[in-house]
C-alpha atoms as a PDB file:
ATOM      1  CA  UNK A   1       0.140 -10.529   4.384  1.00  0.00           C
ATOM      2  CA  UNK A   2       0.332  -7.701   2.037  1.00  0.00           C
ATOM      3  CA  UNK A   3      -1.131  -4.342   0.869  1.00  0.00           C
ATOM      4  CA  UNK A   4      -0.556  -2.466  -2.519  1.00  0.00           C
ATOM      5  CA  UNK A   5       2.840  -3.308  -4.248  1.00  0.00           C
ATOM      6  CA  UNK A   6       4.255  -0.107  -4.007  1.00  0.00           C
ATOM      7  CA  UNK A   7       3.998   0.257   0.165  1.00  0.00           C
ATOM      8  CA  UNK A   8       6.809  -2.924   0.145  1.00  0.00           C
ATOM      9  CA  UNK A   9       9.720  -0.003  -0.868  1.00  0.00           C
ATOM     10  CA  UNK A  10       7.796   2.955   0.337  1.00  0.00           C
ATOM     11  CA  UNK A  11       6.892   2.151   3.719  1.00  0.00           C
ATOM     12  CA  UNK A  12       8.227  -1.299   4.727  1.00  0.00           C
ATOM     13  CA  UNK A  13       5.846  -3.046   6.360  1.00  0.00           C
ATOM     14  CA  UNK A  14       4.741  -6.571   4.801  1.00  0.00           C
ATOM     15  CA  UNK A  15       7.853  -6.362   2.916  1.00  0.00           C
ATOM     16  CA  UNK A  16       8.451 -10.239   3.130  1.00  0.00           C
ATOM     17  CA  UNK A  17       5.656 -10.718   0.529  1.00  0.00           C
ATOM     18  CA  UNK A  18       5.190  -7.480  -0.734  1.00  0.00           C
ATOM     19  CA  UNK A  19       9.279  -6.744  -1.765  1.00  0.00           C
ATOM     20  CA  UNK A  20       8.889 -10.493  -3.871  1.00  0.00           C
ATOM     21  CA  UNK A  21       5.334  -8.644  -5.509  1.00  0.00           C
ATOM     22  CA  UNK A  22       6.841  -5.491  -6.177  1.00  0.00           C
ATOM     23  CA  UNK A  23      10.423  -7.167  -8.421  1.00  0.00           C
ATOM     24  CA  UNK A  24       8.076  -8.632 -10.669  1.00  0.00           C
ATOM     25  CA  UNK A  25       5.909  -5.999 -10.934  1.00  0.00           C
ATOM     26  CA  UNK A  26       7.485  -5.990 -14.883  1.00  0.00           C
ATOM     27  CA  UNK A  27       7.338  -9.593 -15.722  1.00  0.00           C
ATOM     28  CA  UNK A  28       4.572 -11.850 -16.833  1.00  0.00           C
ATOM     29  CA  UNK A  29       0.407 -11.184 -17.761  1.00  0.00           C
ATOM     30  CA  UNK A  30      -0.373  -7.894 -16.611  1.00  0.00           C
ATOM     31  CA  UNK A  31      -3.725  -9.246 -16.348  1.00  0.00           C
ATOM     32  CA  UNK A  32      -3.063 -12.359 -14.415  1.00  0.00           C
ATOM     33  CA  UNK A  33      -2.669 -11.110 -10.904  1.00  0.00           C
ATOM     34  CA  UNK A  34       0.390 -12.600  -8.351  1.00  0.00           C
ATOM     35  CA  UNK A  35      -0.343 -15.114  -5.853  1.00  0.00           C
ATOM     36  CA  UNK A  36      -2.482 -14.535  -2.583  1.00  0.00           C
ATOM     37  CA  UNK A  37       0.006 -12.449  -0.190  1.00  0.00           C
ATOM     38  CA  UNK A  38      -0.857 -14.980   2.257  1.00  0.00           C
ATOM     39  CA  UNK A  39       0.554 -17.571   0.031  1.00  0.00           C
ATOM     40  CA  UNK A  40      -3.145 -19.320  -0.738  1.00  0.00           C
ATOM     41  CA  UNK A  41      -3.289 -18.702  -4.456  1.00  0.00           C
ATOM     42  CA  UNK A  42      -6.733 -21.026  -4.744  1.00  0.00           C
ATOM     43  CA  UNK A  43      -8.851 -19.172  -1.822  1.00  0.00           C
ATOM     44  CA  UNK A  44     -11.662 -17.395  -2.879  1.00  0.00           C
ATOM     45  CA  UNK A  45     -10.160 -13.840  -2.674  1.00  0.00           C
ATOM     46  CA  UNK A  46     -12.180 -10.677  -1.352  1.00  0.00           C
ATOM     47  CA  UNK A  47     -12.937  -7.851  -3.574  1.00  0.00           C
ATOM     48  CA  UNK A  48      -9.846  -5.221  -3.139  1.00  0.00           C
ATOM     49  CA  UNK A  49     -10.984  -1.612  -2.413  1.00  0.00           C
ATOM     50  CA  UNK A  50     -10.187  -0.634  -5.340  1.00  0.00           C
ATOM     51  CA  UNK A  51     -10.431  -1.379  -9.076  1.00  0.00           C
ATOM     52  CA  UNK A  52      -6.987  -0.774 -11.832  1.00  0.00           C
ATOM     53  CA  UNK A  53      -9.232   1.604 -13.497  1.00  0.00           C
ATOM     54  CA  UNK A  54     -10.257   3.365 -10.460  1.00  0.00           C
ATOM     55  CA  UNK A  55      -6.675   3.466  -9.097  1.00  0.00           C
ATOM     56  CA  UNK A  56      -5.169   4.668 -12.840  1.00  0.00           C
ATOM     57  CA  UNK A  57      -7.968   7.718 -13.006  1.00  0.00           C
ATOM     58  CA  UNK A  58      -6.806   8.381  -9.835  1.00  0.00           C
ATOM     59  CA  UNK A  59      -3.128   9.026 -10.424  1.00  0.00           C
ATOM     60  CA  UNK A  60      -1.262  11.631 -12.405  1.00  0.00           C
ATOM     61  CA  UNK A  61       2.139  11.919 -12.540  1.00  0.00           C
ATOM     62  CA  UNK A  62       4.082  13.278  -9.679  1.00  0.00           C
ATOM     63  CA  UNK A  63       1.419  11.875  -7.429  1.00  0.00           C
ATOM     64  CA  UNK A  64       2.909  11.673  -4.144  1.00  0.00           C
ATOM     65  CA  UNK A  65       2.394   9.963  -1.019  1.00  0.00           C
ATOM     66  CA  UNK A  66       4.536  10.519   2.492  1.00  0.00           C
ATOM     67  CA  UNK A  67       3.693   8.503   6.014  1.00  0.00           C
ATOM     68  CA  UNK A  68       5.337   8.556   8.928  1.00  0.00           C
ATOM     69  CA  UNK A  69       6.774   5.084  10.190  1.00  0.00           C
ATOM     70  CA  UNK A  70       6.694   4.039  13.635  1.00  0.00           C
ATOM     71  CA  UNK A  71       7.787   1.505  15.802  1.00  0.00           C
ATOM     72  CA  UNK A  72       8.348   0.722  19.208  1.00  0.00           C
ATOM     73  CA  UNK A  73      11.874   1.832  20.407  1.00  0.00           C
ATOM     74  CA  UNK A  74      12.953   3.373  17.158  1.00  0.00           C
ATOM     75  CA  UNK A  75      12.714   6.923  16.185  1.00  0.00           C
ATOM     76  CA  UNK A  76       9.905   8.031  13.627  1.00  0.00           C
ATOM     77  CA  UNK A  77      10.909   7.969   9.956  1.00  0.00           C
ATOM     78  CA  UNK A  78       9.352   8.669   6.695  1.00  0.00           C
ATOM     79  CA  UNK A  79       8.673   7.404   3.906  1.00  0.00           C
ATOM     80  CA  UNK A  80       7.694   8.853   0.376  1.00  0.00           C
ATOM     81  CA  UNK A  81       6.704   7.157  -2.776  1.00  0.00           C
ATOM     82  CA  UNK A  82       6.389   9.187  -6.381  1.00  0.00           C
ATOM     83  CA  UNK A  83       4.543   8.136  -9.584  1.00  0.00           C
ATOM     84  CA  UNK A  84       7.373   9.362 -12.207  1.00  0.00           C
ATOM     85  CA  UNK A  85       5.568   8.111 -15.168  1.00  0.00           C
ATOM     86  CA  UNK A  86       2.037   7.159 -15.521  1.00  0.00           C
ATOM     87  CA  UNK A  87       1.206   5.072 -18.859  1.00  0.00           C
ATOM     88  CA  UNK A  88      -2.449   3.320 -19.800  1.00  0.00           C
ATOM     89  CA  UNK A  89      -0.967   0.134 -18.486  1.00  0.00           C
ATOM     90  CA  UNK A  90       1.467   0.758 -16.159  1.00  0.00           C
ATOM     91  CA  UNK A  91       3.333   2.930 -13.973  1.00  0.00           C
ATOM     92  CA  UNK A  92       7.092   3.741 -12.638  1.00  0.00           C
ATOM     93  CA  UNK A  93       7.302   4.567  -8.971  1.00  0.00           C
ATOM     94  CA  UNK A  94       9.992   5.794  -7.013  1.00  0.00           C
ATOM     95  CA  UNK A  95      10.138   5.352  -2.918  1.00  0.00           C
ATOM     96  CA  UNK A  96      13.030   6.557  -0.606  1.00  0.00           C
ATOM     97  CA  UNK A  97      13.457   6.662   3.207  1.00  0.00           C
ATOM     98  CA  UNK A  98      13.492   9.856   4.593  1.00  0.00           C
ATOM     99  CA  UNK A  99      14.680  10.974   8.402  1.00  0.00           C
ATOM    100  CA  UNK A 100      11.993  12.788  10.560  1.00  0.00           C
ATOM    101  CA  UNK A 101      13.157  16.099   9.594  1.00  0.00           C
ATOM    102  CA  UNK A 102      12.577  15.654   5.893  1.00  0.00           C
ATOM    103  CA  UNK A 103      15.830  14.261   4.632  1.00  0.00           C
ATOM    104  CA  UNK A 104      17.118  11.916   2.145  1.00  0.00           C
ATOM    105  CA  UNK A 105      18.392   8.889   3.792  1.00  0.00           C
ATOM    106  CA  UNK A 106      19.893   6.191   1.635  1.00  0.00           C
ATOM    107  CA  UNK A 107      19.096   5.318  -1.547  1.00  0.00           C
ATOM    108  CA  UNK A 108      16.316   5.615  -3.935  1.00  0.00           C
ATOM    109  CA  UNK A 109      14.417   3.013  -5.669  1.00  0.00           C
ATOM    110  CA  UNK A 110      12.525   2.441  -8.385  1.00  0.00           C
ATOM    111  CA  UNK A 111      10.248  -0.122 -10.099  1.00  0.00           C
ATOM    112  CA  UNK A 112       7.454  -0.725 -12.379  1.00  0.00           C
ATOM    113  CA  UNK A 113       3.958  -2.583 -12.011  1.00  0.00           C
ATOM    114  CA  UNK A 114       0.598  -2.399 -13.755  1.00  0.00           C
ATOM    115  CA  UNK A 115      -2.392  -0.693 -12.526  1.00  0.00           C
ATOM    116  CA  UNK A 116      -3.799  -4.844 -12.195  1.00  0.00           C
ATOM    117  CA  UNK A 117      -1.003  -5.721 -10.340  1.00  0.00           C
ATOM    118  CA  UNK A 118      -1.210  -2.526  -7.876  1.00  0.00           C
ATOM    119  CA  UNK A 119      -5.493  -3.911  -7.637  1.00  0.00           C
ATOM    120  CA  UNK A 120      -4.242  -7.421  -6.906  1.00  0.00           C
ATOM    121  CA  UNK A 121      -2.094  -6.407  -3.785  1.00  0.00           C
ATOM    122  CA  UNK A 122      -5.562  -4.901  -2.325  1.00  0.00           C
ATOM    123  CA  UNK A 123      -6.692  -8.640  -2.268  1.00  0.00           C
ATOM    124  CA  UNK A 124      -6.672 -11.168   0.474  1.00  0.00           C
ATOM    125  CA  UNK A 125      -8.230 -14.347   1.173  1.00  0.00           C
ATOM    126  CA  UNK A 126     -11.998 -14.179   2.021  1.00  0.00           C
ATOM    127  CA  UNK A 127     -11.968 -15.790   5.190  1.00  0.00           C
ATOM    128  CA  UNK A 128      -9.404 -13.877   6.509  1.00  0.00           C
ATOM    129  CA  UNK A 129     -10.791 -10.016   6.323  1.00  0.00           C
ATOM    130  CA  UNK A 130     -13.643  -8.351   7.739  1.00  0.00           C
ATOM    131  CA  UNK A 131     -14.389  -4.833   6.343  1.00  0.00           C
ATOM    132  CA  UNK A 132     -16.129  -1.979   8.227  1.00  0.00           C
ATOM    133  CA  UNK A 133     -16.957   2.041   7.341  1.00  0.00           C
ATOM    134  CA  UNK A 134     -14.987   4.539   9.802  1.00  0.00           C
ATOM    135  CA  UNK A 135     -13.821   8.327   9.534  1.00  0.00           C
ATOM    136  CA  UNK A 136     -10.463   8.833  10.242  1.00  0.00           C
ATOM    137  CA  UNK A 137      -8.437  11.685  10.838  1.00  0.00           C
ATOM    138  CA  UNK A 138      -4.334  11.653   9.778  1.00  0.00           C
ATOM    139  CA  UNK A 139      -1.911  14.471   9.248  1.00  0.00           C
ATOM    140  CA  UNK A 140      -2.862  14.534   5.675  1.00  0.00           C
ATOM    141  CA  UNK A 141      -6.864  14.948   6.313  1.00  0.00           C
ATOM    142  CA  UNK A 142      -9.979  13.465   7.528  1.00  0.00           C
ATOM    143  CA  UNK A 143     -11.042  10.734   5.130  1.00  0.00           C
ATOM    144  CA  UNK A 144     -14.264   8.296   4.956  1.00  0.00           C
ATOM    145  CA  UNK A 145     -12.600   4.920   4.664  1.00  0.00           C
ATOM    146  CA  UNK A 146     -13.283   1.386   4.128  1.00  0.00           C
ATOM    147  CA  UNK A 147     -10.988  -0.793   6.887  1.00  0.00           C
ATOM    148  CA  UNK A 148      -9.665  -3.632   6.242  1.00  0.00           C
ATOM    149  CA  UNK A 149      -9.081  -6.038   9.362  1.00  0.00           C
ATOM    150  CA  UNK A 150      -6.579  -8.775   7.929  1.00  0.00           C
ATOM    151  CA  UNK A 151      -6.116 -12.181  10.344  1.00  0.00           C
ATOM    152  CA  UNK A 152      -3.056 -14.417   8.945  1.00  0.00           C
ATOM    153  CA  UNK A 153      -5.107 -17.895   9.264  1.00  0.00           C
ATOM    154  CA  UNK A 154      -1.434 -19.672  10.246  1.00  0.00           C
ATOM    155  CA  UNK A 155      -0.767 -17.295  12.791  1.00  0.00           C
ATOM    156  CA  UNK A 156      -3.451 -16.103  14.453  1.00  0.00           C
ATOM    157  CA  UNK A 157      -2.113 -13.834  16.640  1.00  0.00           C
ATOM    158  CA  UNK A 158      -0.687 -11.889  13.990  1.00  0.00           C
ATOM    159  CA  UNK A 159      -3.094  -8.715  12.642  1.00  0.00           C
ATOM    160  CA  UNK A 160      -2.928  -5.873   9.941  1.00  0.00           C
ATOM    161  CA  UNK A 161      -5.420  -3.419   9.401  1.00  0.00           C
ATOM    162  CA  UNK A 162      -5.481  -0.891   6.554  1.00  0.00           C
ATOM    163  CA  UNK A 163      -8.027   2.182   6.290  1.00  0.00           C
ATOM    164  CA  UNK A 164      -8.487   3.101   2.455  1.00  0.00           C
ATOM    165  CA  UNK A 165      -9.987   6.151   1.722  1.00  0.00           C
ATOM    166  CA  UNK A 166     -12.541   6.295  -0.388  1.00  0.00           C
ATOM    167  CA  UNK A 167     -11.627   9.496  -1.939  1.00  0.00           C
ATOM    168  CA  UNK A 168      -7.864   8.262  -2.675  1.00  0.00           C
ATOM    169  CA  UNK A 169      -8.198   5.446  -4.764  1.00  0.00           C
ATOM    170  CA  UNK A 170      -5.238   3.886  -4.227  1.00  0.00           C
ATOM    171  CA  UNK A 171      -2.450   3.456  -1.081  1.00  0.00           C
ATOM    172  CA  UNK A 172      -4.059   3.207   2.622  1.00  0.00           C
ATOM    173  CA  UNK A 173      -3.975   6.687   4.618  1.00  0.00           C
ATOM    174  CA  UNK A 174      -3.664   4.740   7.580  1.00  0.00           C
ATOM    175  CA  UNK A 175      -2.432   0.785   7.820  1.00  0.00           C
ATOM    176  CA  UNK A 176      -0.492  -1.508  11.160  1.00  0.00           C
ATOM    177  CA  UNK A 177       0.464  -4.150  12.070  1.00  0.00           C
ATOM    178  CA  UNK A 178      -0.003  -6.247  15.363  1.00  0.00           C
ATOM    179  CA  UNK A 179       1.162  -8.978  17.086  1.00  0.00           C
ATOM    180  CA  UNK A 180      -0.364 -10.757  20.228  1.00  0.00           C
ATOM    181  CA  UNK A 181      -2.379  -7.714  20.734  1.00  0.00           C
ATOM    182  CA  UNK A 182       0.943  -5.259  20.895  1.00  0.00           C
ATOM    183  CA  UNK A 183       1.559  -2.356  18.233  1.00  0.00           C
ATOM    184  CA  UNK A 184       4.928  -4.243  16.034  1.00  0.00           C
ATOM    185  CA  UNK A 185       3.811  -0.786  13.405  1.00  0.00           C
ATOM    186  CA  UNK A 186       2.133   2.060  12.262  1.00  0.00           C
ATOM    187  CA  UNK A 187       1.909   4.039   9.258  1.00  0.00           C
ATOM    188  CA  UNK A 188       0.064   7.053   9.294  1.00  0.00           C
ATOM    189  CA  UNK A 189      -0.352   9.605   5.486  1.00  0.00           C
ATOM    190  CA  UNK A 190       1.382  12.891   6.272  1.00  0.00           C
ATOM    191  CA  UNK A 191       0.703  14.391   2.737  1.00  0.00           C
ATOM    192  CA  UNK A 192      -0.648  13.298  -0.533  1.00  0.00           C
ATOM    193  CA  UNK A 193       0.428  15.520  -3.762  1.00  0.00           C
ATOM    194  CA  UNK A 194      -2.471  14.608  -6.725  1.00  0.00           C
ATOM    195  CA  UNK A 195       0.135  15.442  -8.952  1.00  0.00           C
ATOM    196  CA  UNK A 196      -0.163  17.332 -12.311  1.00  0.00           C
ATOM    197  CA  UNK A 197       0.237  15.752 -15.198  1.00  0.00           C
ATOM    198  CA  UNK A 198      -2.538  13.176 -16.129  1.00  0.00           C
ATOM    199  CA  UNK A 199      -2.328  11.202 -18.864  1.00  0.00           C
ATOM    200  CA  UNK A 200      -5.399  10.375 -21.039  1.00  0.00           C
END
């Protein structure tokens, strides 16, 4: 299962399918989107919460996203993700690790997808989501959201639910993952930066 194609570097949750999404974010028909993340390419797929257009008005560069990464017996981490360059068609991100005070840990990465492909990654098999409205509250704000409950149909057991904020076209404020009813991960948004530079 899988969320927007950035998260896979950023955050690191889904990154089996998401990590394959986001290296060929570059290559191929921008407006052909990737497989189903739950490898069912011919299911009827449900709307994602959010359209390319919607997501590209959205972002400027130097928007900037940072959650906090939990998981049981390890200490919390964070993660941030940067739009370096924001084109009609595309985008460049950038998404490092960073320890719970702040700092750098490891190295950076970057890659490249289309506003399309970042829409795609919001998609998932019809049968297997049920959306809802809730208000949440996270570090970064109190947010109207639409939740995504995701059910992996060849392991039931196995659940991911993402809250996207209506206001924030793009990455969830809130997403985890579960497994047998127990907590495997959370991500929670600790700031968003708009950014400042919008390109026409």
């Amino acid at each position: 299962m899988a969320s927007l194609a950035f998260l896979a570097v950023a955050v690191g949750i889904g990154a089996s399918s998401l990590v394959g999404c986001a290296a060929s974010a570059s290559a191929g028909d921008p407006s052909t989107p990737p497989p189903s993340p739950m490898g069912e390419a011919a299911a009827p797929m449900h709307p994602a919460p959010f359209q390319a257009e919607e997501i590209r008005a959205a972002t400027a560069k130097g928007r900037t996203y940072v959650w906090r990464m939990e998981e049981p017996g390890a200490a919390p981490t964070l993660r941030e993700i940067t739009f370096l360059e924001v084109t009609p068609t595309d985008a460049k991100l950038r998404a490092r690790r960073l320890d719970a005070a702040g700092a750098p840990v490891g190295e950076a990465k970057e890659m490249r997808t289309t506003w399309r492909e970042l829409q795609s990654h919001g998609e998932f098999p019809r049968g297997s989501v049920t959306t809802a409205a809730e208000r949440i509250t996270v570090p970064a704000g109190t947010f109207d959201c639409v939740r995504y409950d995701v059910r992996d149909p060849k392991d039931p057991a196995r659940r991911e639910v993402y809250y996207f904020a209506r206001t924030l076209p793009g990455a969830p404020v809130l997403f985890y993952e579960e497994q047998g009813g127990l907590r495997k991960s959370t991500s929670t948004l600790v700031e968003h930066r708009p950014g400042a530079e919008r390109t026409p």
